[in-house]
C-alpha atoms as a PDB file:
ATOM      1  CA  UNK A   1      -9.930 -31.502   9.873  1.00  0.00           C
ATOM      2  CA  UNK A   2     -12.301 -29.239   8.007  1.00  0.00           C
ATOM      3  CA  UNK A   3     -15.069 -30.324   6.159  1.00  0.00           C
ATOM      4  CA  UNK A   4     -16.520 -29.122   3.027  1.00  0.00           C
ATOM      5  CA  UNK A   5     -19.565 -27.380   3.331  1.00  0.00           C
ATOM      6  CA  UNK A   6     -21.827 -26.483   0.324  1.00  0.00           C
ATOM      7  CA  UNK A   7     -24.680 -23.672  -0.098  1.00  0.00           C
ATOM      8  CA  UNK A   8     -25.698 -20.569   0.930  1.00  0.00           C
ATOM      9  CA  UNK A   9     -24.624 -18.178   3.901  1.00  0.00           C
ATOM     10  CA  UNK A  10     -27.619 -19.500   5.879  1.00  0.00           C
ATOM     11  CA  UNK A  11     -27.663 -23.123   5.416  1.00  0.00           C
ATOM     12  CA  UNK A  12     -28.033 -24.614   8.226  1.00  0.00           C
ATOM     13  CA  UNK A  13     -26.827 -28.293  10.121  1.00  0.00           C
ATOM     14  CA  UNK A  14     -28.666 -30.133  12.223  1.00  0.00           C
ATOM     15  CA  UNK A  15     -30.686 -26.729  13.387  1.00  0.00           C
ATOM     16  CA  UNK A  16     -27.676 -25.184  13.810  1.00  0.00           C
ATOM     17  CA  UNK A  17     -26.537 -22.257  11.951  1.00  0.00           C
ATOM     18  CA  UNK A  18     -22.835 -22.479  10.436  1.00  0.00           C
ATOM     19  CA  UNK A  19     -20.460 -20.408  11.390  1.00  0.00           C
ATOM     20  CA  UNK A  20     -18.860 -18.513   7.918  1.00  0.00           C
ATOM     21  CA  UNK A  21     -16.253 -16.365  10.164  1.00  0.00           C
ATOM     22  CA  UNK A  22     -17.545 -12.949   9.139  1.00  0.00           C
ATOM     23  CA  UNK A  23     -20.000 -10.574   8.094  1.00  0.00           C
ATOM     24  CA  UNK A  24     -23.699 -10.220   9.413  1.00  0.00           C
ATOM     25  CA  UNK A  25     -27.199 -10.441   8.399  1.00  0.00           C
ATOM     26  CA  UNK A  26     -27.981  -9.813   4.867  1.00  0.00           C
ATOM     27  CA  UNK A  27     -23.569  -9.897   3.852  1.00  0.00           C
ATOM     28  CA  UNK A  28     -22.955 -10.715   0.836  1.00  0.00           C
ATOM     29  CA  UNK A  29     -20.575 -14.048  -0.171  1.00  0.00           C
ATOM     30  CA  UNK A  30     -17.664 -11.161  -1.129  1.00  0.00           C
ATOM     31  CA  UNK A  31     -19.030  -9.216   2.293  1.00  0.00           C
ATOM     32  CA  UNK A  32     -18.092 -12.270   4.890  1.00  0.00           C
ATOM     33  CA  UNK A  33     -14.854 -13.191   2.535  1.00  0.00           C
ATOM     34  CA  UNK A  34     -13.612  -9.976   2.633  1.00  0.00           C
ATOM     35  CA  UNK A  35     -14.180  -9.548   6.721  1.00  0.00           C
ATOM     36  CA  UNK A  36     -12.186 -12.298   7.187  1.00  0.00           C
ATOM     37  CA  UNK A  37      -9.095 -11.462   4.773  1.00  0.00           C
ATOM     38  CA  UNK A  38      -9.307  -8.191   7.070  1.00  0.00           C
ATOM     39  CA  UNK A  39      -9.117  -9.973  10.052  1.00  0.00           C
ATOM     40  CA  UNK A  40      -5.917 -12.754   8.336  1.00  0.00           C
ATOM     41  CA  UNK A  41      -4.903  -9.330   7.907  1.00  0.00           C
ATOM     42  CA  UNK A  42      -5.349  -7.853  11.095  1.00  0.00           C
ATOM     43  CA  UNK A  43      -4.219 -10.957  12.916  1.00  0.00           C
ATOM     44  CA  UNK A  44      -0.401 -10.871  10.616  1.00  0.00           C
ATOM     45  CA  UNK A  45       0.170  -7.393  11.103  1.00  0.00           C
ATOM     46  CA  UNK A  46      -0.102  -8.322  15.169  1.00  0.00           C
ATOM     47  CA  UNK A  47       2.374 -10.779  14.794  1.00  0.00           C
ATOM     48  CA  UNK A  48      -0.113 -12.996  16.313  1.00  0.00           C
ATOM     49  CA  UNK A  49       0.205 -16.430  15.165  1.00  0.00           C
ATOM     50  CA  UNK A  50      -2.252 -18.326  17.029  1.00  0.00           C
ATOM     51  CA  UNK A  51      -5.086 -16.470  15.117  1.00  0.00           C
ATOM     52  CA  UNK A  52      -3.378 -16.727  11.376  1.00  0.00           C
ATOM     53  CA  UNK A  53      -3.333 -20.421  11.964  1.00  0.00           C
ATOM     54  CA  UNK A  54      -6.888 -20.723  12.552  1.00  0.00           C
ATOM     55  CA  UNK A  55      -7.355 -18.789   9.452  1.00  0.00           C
ATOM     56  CA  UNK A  56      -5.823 -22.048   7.668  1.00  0.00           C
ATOM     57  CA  UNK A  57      -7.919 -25.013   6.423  1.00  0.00           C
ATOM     58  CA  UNK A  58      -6.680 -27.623   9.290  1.00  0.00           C
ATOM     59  CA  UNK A  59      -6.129 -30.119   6.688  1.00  0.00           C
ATOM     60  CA  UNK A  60      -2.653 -31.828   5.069  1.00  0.00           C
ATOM     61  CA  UNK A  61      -3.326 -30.641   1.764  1.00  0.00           C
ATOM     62  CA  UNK A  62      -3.333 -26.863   2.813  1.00  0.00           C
ATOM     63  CA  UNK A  63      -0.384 -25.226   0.818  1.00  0.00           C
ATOM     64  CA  UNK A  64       1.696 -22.383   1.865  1.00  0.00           C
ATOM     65  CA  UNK A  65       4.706 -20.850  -0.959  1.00  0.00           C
ATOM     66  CA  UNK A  66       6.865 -18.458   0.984  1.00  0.00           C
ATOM     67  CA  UNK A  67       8.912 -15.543  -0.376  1.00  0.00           C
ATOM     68  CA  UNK A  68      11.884 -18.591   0.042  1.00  0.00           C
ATOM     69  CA  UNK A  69       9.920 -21.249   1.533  1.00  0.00           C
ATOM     70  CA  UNK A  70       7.321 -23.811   0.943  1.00  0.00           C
ATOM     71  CA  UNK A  71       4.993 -25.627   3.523  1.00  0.00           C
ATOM     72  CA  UNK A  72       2.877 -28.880   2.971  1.00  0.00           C
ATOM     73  CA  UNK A  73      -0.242 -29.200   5.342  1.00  0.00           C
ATOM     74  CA  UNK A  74      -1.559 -27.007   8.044  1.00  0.00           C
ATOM     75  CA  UNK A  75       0.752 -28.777  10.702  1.00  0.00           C
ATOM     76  CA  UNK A  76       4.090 -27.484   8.640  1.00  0.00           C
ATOM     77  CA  UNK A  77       2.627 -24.285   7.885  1.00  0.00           C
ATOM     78  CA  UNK A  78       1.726 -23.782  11.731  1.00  0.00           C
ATOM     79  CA  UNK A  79       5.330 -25.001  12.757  1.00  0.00           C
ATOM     80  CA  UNK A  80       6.653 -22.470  10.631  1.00  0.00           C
ATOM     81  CA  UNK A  81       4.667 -19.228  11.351  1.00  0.00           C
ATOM     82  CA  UNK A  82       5.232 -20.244  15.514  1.00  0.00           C
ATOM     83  CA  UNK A  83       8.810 -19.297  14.695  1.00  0.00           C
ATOM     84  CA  UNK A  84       8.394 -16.924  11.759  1.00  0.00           C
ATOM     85  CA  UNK A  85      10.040 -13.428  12.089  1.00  0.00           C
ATOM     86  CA  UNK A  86       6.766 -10.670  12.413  1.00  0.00           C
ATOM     87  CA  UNK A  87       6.205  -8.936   9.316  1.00  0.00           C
ATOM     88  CA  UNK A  88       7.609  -5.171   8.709  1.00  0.00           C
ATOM     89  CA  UNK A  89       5.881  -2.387  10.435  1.00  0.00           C
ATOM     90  CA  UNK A  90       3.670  -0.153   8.297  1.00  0.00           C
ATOM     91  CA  UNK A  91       2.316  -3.028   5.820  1.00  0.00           C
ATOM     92  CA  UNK A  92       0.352  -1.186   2.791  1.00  0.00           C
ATOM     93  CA  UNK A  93      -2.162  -3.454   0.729  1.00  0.00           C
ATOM     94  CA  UNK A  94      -3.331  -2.119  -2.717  1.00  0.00           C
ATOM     95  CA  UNK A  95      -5.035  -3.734  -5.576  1.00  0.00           C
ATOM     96  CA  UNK A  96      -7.041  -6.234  -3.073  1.00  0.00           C
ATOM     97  CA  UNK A  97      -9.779  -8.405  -4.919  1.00  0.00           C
ATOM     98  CA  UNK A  98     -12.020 -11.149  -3.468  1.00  0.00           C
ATOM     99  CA  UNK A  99     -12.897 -12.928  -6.668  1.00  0.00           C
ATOM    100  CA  UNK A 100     -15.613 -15.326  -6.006  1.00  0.00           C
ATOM    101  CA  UNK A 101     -16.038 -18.719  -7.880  1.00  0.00           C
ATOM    102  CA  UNK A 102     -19.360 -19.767  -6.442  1.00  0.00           C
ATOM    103  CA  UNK A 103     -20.366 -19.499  -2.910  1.00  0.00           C
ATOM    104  CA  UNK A 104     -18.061 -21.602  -1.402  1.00  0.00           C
ATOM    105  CA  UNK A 105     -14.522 -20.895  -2.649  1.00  0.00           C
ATOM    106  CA  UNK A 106     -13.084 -17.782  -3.581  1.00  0.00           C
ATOM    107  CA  UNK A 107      -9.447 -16.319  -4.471  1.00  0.00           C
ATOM    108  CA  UNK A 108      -8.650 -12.721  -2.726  1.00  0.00           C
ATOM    109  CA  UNK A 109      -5.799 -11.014  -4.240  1.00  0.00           C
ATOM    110  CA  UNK A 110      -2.922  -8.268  -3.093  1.00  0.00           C
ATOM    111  CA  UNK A 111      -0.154  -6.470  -3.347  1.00  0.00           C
ATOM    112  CA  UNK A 112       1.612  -5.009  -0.284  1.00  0.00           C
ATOM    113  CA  UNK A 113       4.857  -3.049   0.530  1.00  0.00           C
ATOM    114  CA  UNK A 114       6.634  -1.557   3.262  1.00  0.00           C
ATOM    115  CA  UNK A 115       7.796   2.065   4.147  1.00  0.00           C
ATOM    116  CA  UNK A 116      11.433   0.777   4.749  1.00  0.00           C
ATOM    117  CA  UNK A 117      11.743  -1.210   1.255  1.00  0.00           C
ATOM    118  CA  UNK A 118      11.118  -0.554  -2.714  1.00  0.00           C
ATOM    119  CA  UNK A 119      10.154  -3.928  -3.120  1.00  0.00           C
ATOM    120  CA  UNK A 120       6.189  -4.947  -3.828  1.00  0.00           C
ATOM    121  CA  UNK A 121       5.177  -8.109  -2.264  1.00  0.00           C
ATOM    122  CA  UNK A 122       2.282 -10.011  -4.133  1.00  0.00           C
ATOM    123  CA  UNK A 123       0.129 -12.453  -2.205  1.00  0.00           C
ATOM    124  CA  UNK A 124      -2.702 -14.831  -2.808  1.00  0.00           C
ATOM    125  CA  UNK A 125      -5.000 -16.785  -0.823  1.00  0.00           C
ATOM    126  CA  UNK A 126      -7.811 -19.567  -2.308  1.00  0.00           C
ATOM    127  CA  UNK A 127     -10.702 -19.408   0.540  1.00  0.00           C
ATOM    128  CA  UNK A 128     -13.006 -22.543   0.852  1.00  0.00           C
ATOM    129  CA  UNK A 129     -15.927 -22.734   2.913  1.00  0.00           C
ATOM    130  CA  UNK A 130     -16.131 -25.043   5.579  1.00  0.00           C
ATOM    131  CA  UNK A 131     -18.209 -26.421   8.239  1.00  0.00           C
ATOM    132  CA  UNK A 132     -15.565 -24.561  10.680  1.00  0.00           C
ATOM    133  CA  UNK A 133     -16.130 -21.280   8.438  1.00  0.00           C
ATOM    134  CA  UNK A 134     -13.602 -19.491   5.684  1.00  0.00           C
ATOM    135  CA  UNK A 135     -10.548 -20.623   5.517  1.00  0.00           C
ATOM    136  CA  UNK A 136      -7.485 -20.829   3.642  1.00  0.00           C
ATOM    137  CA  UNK A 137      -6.209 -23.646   1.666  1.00  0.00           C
ATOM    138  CA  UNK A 138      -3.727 -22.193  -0.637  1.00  0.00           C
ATOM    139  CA  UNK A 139      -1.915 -19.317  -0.220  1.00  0.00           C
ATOM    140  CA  UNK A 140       1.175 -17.436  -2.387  1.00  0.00           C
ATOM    141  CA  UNK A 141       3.690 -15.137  -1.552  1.00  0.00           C
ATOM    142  CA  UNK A 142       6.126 -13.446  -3.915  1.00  0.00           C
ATOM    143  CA  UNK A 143       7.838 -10.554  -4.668  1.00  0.00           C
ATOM    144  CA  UNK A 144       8.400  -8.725  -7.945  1.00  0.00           C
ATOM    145  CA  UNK A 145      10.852  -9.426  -9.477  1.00  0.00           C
END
Protein backbone atom coordinates (compact mmCIF):
# COMPACT_ATOMS: atom_id res chain seq x y z
CA UNK A 1 0.00 0.00 0.00
CA UNK A 2 1.15 3.56 -0.46
CA UNK A 3 2.03 5.74 2.13
CA UNK A 4 1.52 9.33 2.57
CA UNK A 5 4.40 11.33 2.22
CA UNK A 6 4.54 15.06 3.22
CA UNK A 7 7.03 18.02 2.07
CA UNK A 8 8.98 19.16 -0.49
CA UNK A 9 10.33 17.54 -3.85
CA UNK A 10 13.62 16.83 -2.04
CA UNK A 11 12.74 15.51 1.25
CA UNK A 12 14.44 12.88 1.90
CA UNK A 13 13.97 9.17 4.06
CA UNK A 14 16.34 7.59 5.81
CA UNK A 15 19.22 9.24 3.36
CA UNK A 16 17.38 8.24 0.67
CA UNK A 17 15.89 10.47 -1.81
CA UNK A 18 12.05 9.79 -2.70
CA UNK A 19 11.12 8.93 -5.74
CA UNK A 20 8.13 11.68 -7.06
CA UNK A 21 7.80 9.77 -10.62
CA UNK A 22 8.81 12.74 -12.77
CA UNK A 23 10.53 15.77 -13.53
CA UNK A 24 14.28 16.67 -12.69
CA UNK A 25 16.38 18.96 -10.78
CA UNK A 26 15.01 22.27 -10.01
CA UNK A 27 10.93 20.94 -11.45
CA UNK A 28 8.51 22.54 -10.14
CA UNK A 29 5.46 20.64 -7.93
CA UNK A 30 3.11 21.35 -11.36
CA UNK A 31 6.56 20.32 -13.46
CA UNK A 32 6.83 16.51 -11.93
CA UNK A 33 2.73 16.34 -11.79
CA UNK A 34 2.38 17.19 -15.11
CA UNK A 35 5.33 14.57 -16.41
CA UNK A 36 3.56 12.01 -14.97
CA UNK A 37 -0.16 12.78 -16.28
CA UNK A 38 1.95 12.67 -19.68
CA UNK A 39 3.26 9.51 -19.06
CA UNK A 40 -0.76 8.02 -17.47
CA UNK A 41 -1.21 9.46 -20.73
CA UNK A 42 1.30 7.96 -22.73
CA UNK A 43 0.95 4.62 -21.02
CA UNK A 44 -3.40 4.61 -22.00
CA UNK A 45 -2.95 5.60 -25.39
CA UNK A 46 -0.48 2.23 -25.63
CA UNK A 47 -3.08 0.22 -24.40
CA UNK A 48 -0.62 -0.80 -21.89
CA UNK A 49 -2.15 -1.68 -18.72
CA UNK A 50 0.55 -2.83 -16.60
CA UNK A 51 1.96 0.80 -16.51
CA UNK A 52 -1.65 2.70 -15.92
CA UNK A 53 -1.98 0.51 -12.90
CA UNK A 54 1.10 1.59 -11.35
CA UNK A 55 -0.03 5.04 -11.96
CA UNK A 56 -2.87 4.15 -9.26
CA UNK A 57 -2.49 4.68 -5.47
CA UNK A 58 -2.21 0.73 -4.53
CA UNK A 59 -4.63 1.27 -1.85
CA UNK A 60 -8.62 0.07 -1.33
CA UNK A 61 -9.85 3.43 -1.15
CA UNK A 62 -8.56 4.40 -4.72
CA UNK A 63 -11.77 5.29 -6.78
CA UNK A 64 -12.28 4.86 -10.40
CA UNK A 65 -16.05 6.30 -12.16
CA UNK A 66 -16.17 4.94 -15.67
CA UNK A 67 -18.07 6.37 -18.65
CA UNK A 68 -20.69 3.25 -17.34
CA UNK A 69 -18.73 1.81 -14.65
CA UNK A 70 -17.49 2.27 -11.20
CA UNK A 71 -14.45 0.57 -9.40
CA UNK A 72 -13.69 0.45 -5.56
CA UNK A 73 -9.89 -0.03 -4.68
CA UNK A 74 -6.86 -0.43 -6.81
CA UNK A 75 -7.41 -4.33 -6.97
CA UNK A 76 -11.03 -3.73 -8.87
CA UNK A 77 -9.76 -0.99 -10.84
CA UNK A 78 -6.68 -3.23 -11.99
CA UNK A 79 -9.11 -6.25 -12.70
CA UNK A 80 -10.97 -4.09 -14.84
CA UNK A 81 -8.41 -2.19 -17.04
CA UNK A 82 -6.56 -6.06 -17.57
CA UNK A 83 -9.69 -6.67 -19.62
CA UNK A 84 -10.69 -3.16 -20.68
CA UNK A 85 -11.17 -2.55 -24.48
CA UNK A 86 -7.92 0.01 -25.62
CA UNK A 87 -9.02 3.41 -26.02
CA UNK A 88 -9.82 4.97 -29.69
CA UNK A 89 -6.95 5.77 -31.88
CA UNK A 90 -6.09 9.45 -32.31
CA UNK A 91 -7.00 10.61 -28.56
CA UNK A 92 -6.94 14.66 -28.49
CA UNK A 93 -6.59 16.32 -24.91
CA UNK A 94 -7.49 20.08 -24.62
CA UNK A 95 -8.14 22.28 -21.71
CA UNK A 96 -5.51 20.16 -19.43
CA UNK A 97 -4.84 21.82 -15.90
CA UNK A 98 -2.71 20.49 -13.02
CA UNK A 99 -4.23 22.48 -10.21
CA UNK A 100 -2.13 22.13 -7.20
CA UNK A 101 -3.51 22.16 -3.56
CA UNK A 102 -0.23 22.13 -1.69
CA UNK A 103 2.70 20.07 -2.52
CA UNK A 104 1.42 16.88 -2.06
CA UNK A 105 -1.97 16.50 -3.77
CA UNK A 106 -3.11 17.98 -6.80
CA UNK A 107 -6.23 17.64 -9.30
CA UNK A 108 -5.19 17.63 -13.24
CA UNK A 109 -8.02 18.24 -15.46
CA UNK A 110 -9.12 17.31 -19.35
CA UNK A 111 -11.12 17.05 -21.96
CA UNK A 112 -10.43 14.61 -24.82
CA UNK A 113 -12.15 13.39 -28.08
CA UNK A 114 -11.65 11.21 -30.88
CA UNK A 115 -11.40 11.69 -34.74
CA UNK A 116 -14.12 8.94 -35.29
CA UNK A 117 -16.80 10.50 -32.70
CA UNK A 118 -18.55 14.08 -31.89
CA UNK A 119 -18.63 13.27 -28.45
CA UNK A 120 -16.12 15.17 -25.75
CA UNK A 121 -14.95 12.99 -23.03
CA UNK A 122 -14.12 14.86 -19.67
CA UNK A 123 -11.72 13.28 -17.22
CA UNK A 124 -10.27 13.94 -13.82
CA UNK A 125 -7.63 12.61 -11.75
CA UNK A 126 -6.80 13.74 -7.77
CA UNK A 127 -2.81 13.01 -7.53
CA UNK A 128 -1.37 12.39 -3.96
CA UNK A 129 2.11 12.11 -3.18
CA UNK A 130 3.45 9.13 -1.85
CA UNK A 131 6.42 7.45 -0.56
CA UNK A 132 6.12 5.25 -3.94
CA UNK A 133 5.81 8.73 -5.92
CA UNK A 134 2.51 10.46 -7.73
CA UNK A 135 -0.19 8.63 -7.95
CA UNK A 136 -3.74 8.52 -8.49
CA UNK A 137 -6.41 8.10 -6.01
CA UNK A 138 -9.48 9.36 -7.63
CA UNK A 139 -10.14 9.54 -10.99
CA UNK A 140 -13.52 10.61 -13.27
CA UNK A 141 -14.60 9.88 -16.53
CA UNK A 142 -17.61 11.31 -18.32
CA UNK A 143 -18.90 12.42 -21.32
CA UNK A 144 -20.96 15.48 -22.21
CA UNK A 145 -23.92 15.17 -22.17
Amino acid sequence: MDEIVAGALNDEMNGTAIDVGGGGPGASVEDVVRSCFTAYEAALVAGDAAAIDSWFAADPRTIRFGVGEEHWGADEIRRWRHGAPPVPAGRRLSETRVDLWGDDLAVVTTLFDYPSSSAVGRQSQTWLRTLSGWRIVHAHVSERA
